[in-house]
Each structure stands twice: as structure tokens, then as C-alpha cells.
PDB file of N, CA and C in Angstrom:
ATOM      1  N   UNK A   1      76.277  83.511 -10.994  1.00  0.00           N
ATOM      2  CA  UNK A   1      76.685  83.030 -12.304  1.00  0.00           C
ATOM      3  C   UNK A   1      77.609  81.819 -12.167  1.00  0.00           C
ATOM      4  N   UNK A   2      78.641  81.918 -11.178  1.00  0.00           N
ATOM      5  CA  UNK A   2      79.684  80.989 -10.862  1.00  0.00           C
ATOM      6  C   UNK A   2      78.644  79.273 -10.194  1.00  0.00           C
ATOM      7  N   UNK A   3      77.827  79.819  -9.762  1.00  0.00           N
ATOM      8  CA  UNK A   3      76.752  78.857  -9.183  1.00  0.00           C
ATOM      9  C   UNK A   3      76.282  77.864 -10.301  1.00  0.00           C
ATOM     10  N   UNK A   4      75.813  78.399 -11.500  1.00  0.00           N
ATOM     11  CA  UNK A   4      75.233  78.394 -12.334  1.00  0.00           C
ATOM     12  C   UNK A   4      75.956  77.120 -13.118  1.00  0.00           C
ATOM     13  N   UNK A   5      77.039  77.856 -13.253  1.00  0.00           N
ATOM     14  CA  UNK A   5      77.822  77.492 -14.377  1.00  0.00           C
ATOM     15  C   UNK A   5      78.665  75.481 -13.530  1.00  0.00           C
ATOM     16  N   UNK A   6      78.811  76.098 -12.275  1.00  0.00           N
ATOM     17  CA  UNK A   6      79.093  74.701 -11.328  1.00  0.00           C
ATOM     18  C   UNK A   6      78.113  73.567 -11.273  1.00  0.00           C
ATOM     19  N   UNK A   7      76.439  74.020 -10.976  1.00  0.00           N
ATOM     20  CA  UNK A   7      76.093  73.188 -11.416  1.00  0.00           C
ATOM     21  C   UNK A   7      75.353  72.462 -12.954  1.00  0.00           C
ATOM     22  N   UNK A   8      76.063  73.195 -13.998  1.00  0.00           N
ATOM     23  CA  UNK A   8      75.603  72.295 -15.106  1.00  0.00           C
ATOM     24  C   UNK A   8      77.183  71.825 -15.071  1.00  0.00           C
ATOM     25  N   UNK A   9      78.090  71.811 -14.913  1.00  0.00           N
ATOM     26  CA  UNK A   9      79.457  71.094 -14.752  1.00  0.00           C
ATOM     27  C   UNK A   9      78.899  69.693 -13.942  1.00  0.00           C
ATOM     28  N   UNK A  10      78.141  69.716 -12.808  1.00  0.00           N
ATOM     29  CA  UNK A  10      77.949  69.230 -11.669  1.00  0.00           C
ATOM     30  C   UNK A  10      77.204  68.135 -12.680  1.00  0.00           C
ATOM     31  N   UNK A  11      76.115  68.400 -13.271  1.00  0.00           N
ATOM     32  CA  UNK A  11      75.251  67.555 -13.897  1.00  0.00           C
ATOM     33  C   UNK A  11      75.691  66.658 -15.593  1.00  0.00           C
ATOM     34  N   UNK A  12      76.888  67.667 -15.711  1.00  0.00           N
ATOM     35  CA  UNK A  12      77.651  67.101 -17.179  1.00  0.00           C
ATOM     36  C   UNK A  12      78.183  65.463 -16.669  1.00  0.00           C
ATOM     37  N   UNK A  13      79.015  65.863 -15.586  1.00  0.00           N
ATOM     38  CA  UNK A  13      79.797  65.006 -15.022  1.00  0.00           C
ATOM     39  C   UNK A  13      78.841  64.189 -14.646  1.00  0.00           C
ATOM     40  N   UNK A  14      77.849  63.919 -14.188  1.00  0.00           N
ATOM     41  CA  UNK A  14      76.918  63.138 -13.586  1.00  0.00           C
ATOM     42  C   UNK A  14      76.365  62.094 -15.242  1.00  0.00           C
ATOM     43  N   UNK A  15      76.219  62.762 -15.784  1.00  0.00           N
ATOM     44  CA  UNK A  15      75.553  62.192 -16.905  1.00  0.00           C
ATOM     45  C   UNK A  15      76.876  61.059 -17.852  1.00  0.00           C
ATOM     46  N   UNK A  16      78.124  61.639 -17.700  1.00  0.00           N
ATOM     47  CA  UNK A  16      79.280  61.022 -18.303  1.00  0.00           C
ATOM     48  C   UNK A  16      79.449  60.337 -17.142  1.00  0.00           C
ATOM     49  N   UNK A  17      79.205  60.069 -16.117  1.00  0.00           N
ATOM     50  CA  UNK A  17      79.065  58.578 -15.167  1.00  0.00           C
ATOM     51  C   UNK A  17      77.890  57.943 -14.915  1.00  0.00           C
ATOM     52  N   UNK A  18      77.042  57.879 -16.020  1.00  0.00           N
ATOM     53  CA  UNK A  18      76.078  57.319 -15.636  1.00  0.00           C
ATOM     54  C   UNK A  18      76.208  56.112 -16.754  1.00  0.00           C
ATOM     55  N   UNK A  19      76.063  54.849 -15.910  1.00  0.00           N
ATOM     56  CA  UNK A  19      76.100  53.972 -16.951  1.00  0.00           C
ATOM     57  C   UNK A  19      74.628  53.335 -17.129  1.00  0.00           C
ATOM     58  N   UNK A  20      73.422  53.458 -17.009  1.00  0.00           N
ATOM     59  CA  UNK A  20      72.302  53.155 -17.082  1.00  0.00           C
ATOM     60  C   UNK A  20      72.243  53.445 -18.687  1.00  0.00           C
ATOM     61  N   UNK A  21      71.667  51.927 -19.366  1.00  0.00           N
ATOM     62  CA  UNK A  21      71.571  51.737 -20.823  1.00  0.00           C
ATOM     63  C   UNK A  21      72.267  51.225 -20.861  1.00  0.00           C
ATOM     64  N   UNK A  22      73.461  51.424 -20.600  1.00  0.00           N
ATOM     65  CA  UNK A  22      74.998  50.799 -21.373  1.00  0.00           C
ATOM     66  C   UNK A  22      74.735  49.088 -21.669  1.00  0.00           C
ATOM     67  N   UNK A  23      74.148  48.243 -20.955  1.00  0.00           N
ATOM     68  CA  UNK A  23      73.856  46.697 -21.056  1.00  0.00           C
ATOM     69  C   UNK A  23      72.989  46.946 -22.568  1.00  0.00           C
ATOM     70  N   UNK A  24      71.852  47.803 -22.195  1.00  0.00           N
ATOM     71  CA  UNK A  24      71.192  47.653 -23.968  1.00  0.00           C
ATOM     72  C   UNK A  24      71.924  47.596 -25.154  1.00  0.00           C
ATOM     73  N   UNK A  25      73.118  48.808 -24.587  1.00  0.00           N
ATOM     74  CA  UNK A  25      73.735  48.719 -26.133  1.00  0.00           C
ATOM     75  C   UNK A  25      74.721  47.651 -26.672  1.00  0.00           C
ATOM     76  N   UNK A  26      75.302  47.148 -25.156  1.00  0.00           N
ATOM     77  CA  UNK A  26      75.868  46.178 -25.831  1.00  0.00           C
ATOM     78  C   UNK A  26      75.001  44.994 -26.283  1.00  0.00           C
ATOM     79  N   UNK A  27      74.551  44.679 -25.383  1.00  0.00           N
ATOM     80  CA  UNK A  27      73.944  43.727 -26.391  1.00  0.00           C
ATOM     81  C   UNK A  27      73.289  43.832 -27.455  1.00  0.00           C
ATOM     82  N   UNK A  28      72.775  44.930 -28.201  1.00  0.00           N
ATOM     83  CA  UNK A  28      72.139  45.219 -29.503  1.00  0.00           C
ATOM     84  C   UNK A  28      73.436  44.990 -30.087  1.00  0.00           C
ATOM     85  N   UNK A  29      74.876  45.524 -29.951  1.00  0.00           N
ATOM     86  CA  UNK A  29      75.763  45.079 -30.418  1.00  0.00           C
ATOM     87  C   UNK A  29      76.135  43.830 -30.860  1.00  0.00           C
ATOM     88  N   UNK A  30      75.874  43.246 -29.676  1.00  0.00           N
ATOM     89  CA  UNK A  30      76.408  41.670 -29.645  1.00  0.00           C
ATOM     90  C   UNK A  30      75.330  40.966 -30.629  1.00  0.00           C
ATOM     91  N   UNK A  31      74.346  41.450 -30.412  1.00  0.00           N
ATOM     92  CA  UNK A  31      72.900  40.678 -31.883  1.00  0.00           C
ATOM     93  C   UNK A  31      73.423  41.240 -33.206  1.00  0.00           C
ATOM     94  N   UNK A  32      73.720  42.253 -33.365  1.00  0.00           N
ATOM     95  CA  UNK A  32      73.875  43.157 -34.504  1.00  0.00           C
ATOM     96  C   UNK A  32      75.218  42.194 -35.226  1.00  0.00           C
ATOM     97  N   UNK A  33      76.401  42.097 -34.008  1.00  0.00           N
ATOM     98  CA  UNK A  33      77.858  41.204 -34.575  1.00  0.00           C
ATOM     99  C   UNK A  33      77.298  39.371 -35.480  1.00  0.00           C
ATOM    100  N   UNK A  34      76.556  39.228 -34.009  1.00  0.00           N
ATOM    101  CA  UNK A  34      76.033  37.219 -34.844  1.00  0.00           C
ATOM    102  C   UNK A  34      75.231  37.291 -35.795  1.00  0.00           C
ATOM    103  N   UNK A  35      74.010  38.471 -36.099  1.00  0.00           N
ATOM    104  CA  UNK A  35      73.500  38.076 -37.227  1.00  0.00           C
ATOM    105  C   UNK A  35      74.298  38.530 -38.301  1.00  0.00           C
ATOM    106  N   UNK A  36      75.089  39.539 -38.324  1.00  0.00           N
ATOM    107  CA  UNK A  36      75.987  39.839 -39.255  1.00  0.00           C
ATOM    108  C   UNK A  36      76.618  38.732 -39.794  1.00  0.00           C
ATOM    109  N   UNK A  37      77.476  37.796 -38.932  1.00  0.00           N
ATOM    110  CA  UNK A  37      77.877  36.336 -38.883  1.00  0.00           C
ATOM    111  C   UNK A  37      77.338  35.373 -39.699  1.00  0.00           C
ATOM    112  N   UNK A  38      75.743  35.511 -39.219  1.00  0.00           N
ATOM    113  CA  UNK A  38      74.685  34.007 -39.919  1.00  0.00           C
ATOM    114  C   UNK A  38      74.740  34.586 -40.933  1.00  0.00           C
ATOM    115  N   UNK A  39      74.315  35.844 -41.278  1.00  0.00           N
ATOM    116  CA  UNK A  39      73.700  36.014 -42.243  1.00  0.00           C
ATOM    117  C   UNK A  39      75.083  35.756 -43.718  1.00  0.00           C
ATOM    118  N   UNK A  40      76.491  35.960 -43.298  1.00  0.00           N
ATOM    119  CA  UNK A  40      77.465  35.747 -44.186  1.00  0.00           C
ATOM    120  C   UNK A  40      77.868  34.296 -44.154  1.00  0.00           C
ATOM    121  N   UNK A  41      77.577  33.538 -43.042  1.00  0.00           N
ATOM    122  CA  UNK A  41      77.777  31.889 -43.283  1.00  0.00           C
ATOM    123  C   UNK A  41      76.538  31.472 -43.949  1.00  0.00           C
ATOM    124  N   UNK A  42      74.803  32.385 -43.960  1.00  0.00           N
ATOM    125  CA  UNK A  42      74.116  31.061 -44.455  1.00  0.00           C
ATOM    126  C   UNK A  42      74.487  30.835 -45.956  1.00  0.00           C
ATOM    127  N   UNK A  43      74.994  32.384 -46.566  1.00  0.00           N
ATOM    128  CA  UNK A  43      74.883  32.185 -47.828  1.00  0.00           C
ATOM    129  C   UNK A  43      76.272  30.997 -48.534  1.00  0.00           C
ATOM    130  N   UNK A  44      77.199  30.987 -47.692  1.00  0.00           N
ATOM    131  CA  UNK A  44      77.678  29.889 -48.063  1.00  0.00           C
ATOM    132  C   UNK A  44      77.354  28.326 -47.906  1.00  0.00           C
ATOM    133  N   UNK A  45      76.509  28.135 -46.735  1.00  0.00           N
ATOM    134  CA  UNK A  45      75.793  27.235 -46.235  1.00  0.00           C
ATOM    135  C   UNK A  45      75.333  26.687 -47.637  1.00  0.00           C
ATOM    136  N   UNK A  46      74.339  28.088 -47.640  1.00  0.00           N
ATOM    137  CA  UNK A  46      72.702  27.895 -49.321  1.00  0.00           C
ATOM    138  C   UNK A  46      73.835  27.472 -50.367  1.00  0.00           C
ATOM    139  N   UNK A  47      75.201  27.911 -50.900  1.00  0.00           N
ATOM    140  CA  UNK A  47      75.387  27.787 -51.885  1.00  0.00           C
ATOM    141  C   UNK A  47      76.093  26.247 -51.850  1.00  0.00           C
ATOM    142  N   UNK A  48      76.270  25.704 -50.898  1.00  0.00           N
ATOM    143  CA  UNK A  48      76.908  24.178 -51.196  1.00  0.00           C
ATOM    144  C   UNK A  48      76.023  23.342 -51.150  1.00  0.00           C
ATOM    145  N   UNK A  49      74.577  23.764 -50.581  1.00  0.00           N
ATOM    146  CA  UNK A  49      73.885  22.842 -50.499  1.00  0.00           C
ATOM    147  C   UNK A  49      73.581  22.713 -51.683  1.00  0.00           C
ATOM    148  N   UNK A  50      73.021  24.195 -52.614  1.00  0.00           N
ATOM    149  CA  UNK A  50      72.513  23.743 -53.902  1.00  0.00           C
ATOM    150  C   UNK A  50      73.610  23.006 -54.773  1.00  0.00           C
ATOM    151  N   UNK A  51      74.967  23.054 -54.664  1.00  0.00           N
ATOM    152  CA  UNK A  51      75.867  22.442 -55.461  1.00  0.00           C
ATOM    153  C   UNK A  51      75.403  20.773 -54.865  1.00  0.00           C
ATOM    154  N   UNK A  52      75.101  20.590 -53.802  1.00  0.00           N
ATOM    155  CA  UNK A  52      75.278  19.425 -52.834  1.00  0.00           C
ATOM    156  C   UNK A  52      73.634  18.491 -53.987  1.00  0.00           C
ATOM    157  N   UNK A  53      72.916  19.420 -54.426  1.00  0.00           N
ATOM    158  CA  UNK A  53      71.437  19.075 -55.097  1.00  0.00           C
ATOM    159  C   UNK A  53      71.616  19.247 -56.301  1.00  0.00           C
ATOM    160  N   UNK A  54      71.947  19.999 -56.681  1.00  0.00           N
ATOM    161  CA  UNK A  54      72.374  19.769 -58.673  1.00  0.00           C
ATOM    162  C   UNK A  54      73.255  18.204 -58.366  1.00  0.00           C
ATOM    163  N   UNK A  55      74.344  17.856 -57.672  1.00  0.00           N
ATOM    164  CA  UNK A  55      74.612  16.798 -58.078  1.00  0.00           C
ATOM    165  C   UNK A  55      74.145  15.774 -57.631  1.00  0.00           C
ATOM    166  N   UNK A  56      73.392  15.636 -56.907  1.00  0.00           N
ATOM    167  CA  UNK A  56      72.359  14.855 -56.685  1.00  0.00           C
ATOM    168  C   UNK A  56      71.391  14.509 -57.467  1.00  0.00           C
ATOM    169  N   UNK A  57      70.715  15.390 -58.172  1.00  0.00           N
ATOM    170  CA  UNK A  57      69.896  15.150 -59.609  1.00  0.00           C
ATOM    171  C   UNK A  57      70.645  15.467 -60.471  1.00  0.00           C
ATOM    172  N   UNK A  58      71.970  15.331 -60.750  1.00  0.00           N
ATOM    173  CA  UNK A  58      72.591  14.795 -61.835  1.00  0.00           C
ATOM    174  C   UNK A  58      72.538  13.290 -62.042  1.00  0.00           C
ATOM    175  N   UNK A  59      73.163  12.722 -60.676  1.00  0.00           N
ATOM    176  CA  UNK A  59      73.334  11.563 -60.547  1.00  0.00           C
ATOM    177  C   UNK A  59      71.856  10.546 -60.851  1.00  0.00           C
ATOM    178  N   UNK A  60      70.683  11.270 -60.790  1.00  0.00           N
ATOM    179  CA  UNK A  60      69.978  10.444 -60.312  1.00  0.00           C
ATOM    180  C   UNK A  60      69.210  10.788 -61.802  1.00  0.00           C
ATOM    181  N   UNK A  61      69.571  11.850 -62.806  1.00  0.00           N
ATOM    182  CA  UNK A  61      69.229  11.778 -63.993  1.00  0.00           C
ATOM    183  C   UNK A  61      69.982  11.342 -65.085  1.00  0.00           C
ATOM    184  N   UNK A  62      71.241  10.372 -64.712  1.00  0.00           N
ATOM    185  CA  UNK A  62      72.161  10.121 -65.792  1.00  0.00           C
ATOM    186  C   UNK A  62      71.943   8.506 -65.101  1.00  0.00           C
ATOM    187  N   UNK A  63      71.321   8.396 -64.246  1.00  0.00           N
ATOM    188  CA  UNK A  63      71.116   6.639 -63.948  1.00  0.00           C
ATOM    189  C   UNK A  63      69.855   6.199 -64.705  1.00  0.00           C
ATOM    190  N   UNK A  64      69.095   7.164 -64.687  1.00  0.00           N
ATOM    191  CA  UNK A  64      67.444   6.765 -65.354  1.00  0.00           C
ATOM    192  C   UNK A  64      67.410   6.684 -66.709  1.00  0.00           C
ATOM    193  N   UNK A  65      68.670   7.526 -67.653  1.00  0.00           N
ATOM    194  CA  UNK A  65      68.522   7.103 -68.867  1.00  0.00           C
ATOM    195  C   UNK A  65      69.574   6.488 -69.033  1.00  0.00           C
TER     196      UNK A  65
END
């Protein structure tokens, strides 16, 4: 029983030092952090550009009449 019980201890411990995967997750991390990033800069990006184009065809509809 004492056998038993040593080696699933034996194999716990083995498994809490095993670092195989660990690179996957970080980097799914590290993709998961930058698109989080783009995805909150494009929308400020999108929104000055369209301010950047309304006044652009403002300008270019208050010259024509």
C-alpha cells in the first residue's frame, strides 16, 4: 500500500516538473495580449480616420458650392 501510494506521489511530482507545453502557452498568451492591443488601438485608429474623411468632404463640399 505504502508502495502504492509513493509511487503516485512519485508521478504527481513528476508531472508538477514537467515543463513540456509551457512555450505553447505562453505564447498563445503573448498573441492573446497584442491582439487584445490592435484590436483596442484599431478602433481608435477607424475613428480619426473617419473624422480625418468627414472633414475632408466637408471641405471639398463647401468649395464646390
Amino acid at each position: 500500500m505504502q508502495d502504492q501510494l509513493r509511487g503516485n506521489i512519485c508521478k504527481i511530482k513528476a508531472q508538477l516538473l514537467d515543463e513540456r507545453g509551457q512555450d505553447l502557452v505562453e505564447y498563445s498568451l503573448t498573441f492573446a495580449i497584442v491582439a487584445l492591443g490592435s484590436v483596442a488601438g484599431m478602433s481608435a485608429v477607424a475613428q480619426s480616420m473617419s473624422n480625418a474623411f468627414l472633414a475632408v468632404g466637408g471641405l471639398l463640399t463647401s468649395s464646390i458650392t
